[in-house]
N, C-alpha and C. Protein backbone atom coordinates (compact mmCIF):
# COMPACT_ATOMS: atom_id res chain seq x y z
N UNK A 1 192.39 75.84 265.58
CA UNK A 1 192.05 75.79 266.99
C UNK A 1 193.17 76.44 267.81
N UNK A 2 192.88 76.99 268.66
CA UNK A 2 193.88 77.83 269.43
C UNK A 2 194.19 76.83 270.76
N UNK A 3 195.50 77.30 271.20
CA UNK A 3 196.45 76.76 272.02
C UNK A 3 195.80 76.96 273.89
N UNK A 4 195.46 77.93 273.60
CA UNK A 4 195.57 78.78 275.23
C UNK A 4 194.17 79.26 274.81
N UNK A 5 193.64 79.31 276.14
CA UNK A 5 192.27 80.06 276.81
C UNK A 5 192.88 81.38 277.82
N UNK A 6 192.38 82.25 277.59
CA UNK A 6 192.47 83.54 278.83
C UNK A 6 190.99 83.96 278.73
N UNK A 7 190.33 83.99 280.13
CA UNK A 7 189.28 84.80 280.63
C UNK A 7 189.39 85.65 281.02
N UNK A 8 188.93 86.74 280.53
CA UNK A 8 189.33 88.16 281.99
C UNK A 8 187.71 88.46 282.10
N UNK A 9 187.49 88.53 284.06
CA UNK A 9 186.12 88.71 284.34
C UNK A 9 186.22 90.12 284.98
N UNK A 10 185.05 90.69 283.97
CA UNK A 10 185.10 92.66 285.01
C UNK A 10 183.99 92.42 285.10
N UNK A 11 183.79 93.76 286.43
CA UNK A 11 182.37 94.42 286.10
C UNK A 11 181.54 94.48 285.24
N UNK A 12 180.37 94.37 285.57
CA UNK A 12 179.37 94.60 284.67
C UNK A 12 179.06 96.54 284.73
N UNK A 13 179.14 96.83 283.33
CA UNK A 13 178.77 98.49 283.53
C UNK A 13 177.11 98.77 283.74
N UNK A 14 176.66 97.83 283.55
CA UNK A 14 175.08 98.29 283.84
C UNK A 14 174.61 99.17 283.12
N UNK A 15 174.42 98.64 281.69
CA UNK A 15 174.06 99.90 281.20
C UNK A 15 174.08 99.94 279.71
N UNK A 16 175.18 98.76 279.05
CA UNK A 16 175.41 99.42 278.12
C UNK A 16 176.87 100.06 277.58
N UNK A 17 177.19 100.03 276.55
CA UNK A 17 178.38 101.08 276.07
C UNK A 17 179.54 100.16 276.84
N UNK A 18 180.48 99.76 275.16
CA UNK A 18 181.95 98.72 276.02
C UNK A 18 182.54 99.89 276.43
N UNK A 19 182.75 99.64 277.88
CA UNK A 19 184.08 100.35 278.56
C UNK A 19 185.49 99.78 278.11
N UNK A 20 185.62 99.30 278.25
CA UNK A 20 186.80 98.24 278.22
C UNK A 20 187.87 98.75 277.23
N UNK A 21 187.28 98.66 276.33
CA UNK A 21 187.96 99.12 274.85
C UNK A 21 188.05 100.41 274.73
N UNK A 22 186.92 100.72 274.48
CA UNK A 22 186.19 102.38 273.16
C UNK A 22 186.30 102.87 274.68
N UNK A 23 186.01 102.98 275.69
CA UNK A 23 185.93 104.09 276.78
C UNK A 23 184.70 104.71 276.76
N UNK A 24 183.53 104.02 276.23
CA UNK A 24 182.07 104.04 276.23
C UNK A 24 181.60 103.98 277.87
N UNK A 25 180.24 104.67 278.19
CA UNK A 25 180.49 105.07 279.30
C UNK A 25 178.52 104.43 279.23
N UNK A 26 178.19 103.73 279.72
CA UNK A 26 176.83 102.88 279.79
C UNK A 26 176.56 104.03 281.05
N UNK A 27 175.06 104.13 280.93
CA UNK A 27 173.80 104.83 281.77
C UNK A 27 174.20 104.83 283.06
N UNK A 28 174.58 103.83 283.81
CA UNK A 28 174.88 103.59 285.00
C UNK A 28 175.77 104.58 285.77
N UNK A 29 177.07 105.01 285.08
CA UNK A 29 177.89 106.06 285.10
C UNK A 29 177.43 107.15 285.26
N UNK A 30 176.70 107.29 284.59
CA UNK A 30 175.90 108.74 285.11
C UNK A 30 175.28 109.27 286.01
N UNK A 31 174.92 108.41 286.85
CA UNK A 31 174.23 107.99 288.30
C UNK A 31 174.67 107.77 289.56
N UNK A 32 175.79 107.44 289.13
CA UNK A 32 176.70 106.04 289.80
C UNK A 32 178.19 106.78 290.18
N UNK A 33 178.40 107.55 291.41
CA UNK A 33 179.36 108.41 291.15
C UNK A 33 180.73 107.43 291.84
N UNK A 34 180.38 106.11 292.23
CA UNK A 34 181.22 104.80 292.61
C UNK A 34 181.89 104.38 291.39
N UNK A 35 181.03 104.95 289.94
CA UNK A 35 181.63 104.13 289.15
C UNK A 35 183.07 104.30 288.38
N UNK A 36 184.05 105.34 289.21
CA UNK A 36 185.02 104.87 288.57
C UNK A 36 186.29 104.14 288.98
N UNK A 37 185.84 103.29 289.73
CA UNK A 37 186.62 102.15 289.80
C UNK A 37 186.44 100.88 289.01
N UNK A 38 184.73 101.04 288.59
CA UNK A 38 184.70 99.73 287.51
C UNK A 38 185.00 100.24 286.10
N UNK A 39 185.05 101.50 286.09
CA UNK A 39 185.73 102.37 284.72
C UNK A 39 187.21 102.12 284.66
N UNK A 40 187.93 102.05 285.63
CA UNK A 40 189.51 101.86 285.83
C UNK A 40 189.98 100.54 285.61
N UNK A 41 188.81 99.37 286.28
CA UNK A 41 189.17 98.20 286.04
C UNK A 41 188.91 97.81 284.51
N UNK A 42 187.72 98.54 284.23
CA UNK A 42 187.66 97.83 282.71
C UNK A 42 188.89 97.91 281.87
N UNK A 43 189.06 99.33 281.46
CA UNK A 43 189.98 100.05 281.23
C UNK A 43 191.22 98.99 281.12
N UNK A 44 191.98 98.64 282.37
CA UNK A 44 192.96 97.67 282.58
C UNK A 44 192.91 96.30 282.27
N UNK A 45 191.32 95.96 282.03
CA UNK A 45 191.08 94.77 281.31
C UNK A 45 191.36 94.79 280.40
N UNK A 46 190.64 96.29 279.36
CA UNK A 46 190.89 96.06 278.00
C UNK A 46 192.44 96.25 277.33
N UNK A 47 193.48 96.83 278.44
CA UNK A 47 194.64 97.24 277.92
C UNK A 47 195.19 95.78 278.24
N UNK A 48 194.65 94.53 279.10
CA UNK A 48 195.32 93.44 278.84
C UNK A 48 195.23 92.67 277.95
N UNK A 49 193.96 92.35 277.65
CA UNK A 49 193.53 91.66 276.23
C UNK A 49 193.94 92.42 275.14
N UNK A 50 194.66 93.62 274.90
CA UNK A 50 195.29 94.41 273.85
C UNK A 50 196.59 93.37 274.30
N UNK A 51 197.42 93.20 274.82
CA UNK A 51 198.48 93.15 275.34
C UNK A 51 199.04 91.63 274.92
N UNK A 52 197.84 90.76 275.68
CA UNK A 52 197.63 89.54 275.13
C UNK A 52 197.78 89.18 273.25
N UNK A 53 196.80 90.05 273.17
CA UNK A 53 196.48 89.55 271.72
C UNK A 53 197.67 89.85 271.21
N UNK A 54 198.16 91.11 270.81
CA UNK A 54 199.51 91.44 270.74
C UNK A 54 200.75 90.37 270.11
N UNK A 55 200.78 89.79 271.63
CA UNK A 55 201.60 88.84 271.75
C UNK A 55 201.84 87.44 271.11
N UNK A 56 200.45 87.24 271.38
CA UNK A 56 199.97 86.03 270.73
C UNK A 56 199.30 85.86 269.60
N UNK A 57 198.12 86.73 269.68
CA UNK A 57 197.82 86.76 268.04
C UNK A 57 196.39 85.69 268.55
N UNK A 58 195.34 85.86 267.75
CA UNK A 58 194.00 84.86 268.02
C UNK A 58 194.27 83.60 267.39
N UNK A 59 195.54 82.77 266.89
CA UNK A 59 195.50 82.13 267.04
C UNK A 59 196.14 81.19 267.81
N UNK A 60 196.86 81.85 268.15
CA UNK A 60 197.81 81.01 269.90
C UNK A 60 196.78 81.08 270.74
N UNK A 61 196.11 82.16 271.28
CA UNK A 61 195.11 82.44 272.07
C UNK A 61 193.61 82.89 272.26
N UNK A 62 192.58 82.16 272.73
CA UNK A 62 191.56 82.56 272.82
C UNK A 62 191.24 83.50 273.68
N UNK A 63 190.87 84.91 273.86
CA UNK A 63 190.70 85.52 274.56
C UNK A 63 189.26 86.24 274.66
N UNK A 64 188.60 85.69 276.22
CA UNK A 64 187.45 86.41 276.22
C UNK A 64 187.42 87.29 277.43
N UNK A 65 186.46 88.47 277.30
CA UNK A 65 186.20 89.33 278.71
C UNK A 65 184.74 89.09 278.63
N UNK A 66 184.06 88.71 279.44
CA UNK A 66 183.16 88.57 280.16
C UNK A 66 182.54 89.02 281.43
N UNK A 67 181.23 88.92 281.86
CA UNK A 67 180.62 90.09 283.02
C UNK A 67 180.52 88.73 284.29
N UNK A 68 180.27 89.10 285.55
CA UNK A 68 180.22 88.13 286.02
C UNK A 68 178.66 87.32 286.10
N UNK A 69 177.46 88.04 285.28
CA UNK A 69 176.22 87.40 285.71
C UNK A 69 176.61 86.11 284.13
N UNK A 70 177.99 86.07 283.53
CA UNK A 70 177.84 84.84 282.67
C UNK A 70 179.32 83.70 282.95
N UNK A 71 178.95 83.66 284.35
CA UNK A 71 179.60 82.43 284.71
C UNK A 71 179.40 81.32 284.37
N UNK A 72 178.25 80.73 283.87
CA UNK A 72 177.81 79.88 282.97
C UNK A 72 178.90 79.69 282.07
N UNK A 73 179.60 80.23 281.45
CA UNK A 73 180.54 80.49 280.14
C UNK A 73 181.73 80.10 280.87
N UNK A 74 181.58 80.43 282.13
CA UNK A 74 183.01 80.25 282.76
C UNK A 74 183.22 78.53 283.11
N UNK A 75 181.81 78.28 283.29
CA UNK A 75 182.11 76.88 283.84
C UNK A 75 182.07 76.05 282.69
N UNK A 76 181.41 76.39 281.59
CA UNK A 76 181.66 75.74 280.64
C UNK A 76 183.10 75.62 279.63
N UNK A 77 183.52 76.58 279.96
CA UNK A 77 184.85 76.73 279.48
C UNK A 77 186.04 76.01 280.10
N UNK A 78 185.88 76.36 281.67
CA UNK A 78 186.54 75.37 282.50
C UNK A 78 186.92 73.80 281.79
N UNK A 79 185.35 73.36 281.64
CA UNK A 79 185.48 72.32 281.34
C UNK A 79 185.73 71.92 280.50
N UNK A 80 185.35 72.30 279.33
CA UNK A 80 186.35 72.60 277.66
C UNK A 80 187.26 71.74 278.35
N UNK A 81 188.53 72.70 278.74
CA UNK A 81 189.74 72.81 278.91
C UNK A 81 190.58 71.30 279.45
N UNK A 82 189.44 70.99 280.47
CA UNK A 82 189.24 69.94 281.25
C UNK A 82 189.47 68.68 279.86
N UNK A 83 188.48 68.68 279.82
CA UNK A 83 188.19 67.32 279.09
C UNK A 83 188.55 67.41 277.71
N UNK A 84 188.87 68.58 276.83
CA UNK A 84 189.52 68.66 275.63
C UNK A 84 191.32 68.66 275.32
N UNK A 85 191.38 69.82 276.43
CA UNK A 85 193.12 69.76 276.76
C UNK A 85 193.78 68.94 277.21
N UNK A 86 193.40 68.50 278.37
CA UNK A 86 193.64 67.92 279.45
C UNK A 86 194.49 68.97 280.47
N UNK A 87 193.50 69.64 280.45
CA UNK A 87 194.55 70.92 281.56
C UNK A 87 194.27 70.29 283.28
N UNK A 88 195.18 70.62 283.76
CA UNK A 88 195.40 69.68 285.31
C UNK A 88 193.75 69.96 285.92
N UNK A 89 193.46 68.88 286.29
CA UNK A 89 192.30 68.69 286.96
C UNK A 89 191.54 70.19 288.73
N UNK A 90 192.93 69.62 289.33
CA UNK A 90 192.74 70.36 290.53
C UNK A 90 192.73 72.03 290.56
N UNK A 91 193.49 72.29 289.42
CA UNK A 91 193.12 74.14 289.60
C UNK A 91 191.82 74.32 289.12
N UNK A 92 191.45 73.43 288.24
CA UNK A 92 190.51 73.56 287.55
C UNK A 92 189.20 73.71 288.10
N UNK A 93 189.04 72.48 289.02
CA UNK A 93 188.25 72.71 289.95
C UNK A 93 188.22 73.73 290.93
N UNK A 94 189.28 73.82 291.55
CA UNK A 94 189.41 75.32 292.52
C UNK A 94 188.96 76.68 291.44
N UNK A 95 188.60 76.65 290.32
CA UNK A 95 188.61 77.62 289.77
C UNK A 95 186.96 77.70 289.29
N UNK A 96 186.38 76.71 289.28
CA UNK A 96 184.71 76.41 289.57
C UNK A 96 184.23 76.64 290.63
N UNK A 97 185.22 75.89 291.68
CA UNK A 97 184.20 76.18 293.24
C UNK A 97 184.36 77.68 294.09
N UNK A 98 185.27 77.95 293.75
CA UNK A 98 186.02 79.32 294.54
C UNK A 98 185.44 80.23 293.35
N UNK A 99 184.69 80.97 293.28
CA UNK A 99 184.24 82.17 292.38
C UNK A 99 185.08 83.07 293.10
N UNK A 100 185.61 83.57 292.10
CA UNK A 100 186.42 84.55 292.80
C UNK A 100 186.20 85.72 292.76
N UNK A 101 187.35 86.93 292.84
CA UNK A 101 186.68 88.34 293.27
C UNK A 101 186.88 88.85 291.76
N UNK A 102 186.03 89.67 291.33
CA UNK A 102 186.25 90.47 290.00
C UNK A 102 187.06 91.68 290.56
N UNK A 103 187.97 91.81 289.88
CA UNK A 103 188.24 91.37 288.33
C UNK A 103 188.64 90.18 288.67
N UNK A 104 188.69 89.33 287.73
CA UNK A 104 189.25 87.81 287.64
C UNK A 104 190.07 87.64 286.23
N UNK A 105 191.01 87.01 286.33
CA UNK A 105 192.06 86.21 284.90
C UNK A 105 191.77 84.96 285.52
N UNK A 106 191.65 84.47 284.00
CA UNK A 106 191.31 82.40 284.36
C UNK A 106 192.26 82.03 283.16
N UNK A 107 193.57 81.87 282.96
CA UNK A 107 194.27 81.11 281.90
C UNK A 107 193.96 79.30 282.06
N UNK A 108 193.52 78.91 280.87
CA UNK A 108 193.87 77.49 280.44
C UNK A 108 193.44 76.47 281.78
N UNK A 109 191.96 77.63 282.03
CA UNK A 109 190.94 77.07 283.06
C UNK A 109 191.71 77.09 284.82
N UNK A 110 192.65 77.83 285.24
CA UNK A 110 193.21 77.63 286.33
C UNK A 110 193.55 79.49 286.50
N UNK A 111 192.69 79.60 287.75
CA UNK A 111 192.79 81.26 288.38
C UNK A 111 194.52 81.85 288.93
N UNK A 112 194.63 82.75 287.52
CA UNK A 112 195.38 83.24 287.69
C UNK A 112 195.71 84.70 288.74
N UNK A 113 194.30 84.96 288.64
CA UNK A 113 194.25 86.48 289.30
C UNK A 113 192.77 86.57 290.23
N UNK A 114 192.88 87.07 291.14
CA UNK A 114 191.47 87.66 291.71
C UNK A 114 191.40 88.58 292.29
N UNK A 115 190.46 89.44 291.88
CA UNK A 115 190.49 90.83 292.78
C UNK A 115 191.24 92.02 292.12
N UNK A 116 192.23 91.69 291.05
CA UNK A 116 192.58 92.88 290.68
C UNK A 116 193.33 92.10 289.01
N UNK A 117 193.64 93.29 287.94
CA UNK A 117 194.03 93.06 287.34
C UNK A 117 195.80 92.52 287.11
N UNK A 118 195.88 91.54 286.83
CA UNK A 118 197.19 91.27 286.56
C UNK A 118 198.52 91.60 285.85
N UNK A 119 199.61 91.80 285.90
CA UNK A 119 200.23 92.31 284.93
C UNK A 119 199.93 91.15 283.43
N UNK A 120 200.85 91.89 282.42
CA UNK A 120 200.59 90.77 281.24
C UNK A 120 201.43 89.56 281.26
N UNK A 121 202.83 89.80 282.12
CA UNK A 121 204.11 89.35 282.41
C UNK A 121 203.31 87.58 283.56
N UNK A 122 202.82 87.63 284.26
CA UNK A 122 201.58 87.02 285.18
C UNK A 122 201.32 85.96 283.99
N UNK A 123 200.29 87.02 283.58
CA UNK A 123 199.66 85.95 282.20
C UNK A 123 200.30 84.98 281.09
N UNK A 124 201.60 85.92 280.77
CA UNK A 124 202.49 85.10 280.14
C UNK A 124 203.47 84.06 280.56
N UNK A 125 203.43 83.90 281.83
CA UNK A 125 204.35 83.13 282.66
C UNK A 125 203.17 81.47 282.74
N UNK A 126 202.14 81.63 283.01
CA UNK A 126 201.16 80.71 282.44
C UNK A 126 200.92 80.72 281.78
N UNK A 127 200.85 81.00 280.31
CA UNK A 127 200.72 80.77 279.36
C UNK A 127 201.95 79.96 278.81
N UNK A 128 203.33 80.11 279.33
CA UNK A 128 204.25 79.72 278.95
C UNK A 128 204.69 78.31 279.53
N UNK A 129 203.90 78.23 281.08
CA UNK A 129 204.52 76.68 281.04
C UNK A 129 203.09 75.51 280.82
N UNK A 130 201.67 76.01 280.15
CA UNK A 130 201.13 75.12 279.18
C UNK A 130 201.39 75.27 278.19
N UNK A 131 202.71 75.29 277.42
CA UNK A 131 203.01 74.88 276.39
C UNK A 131 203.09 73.77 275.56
């Protein structure tokens, strides 16, 4: 069982094809001449969860990226965290009721980031004092 939860929430590419990683470019892109800012963010998602894992390895850390139409996952995870960890109650909640802006980081159920991607240094600084 792993130690730490990290969420990172991007864009949805609409379409198809992981951006994130492979630099797969879903239908939407082709159409969509807005889309490279959710190409940039993915991009920076996937170079964090490289970054993460890295560091930690899958078994210190669970790491998921997710779209935002599966917040479902988010709230369920929240609560994981909640009632399995015992990770502090009150971010936790602020981190259910406040949907925040994508991109989003959610470490160990408490919003680390909104609106833009975080450094990894961010992530590891929470990660480091639920130890």
């Amino acid at each position: 069982m792993t130690n730490h939860s990290v969420i990172i929430v991007r864009e949805d590419d609409s379409g198809g094809g992981c951006i994130c990683c492979s630099g797969g470019l879903g239908e939407h892109a082709k159409k969509d001449p807005s889309y490279g800012h959710i190409r940039t963010n993915a991009e920076e998602c996937g170079r964090l969860h490289s970054d993460i894992w890295v560091r930690f390895g899958e078994v210190e850390v669970e790491i998921l990226q997710i779209e935002p139409n599966d917040y479902i996952y988010v709230v369920s995870s929240v609560l994981k965290e909640i009632f399995t960890r015992g990770r502090p109650i009150v971010p936790s909640i602020k981190t259910l009721m406040l949907w925040e802006s994508i991109p989003a980081v959610i470490v160990n159920g408490k919003t680390v980031s909104s609106g833009r991607v975080p450094a990894v240094e961010e992530v590891v600084k929470e990660l480091g004092r639920n130890s």
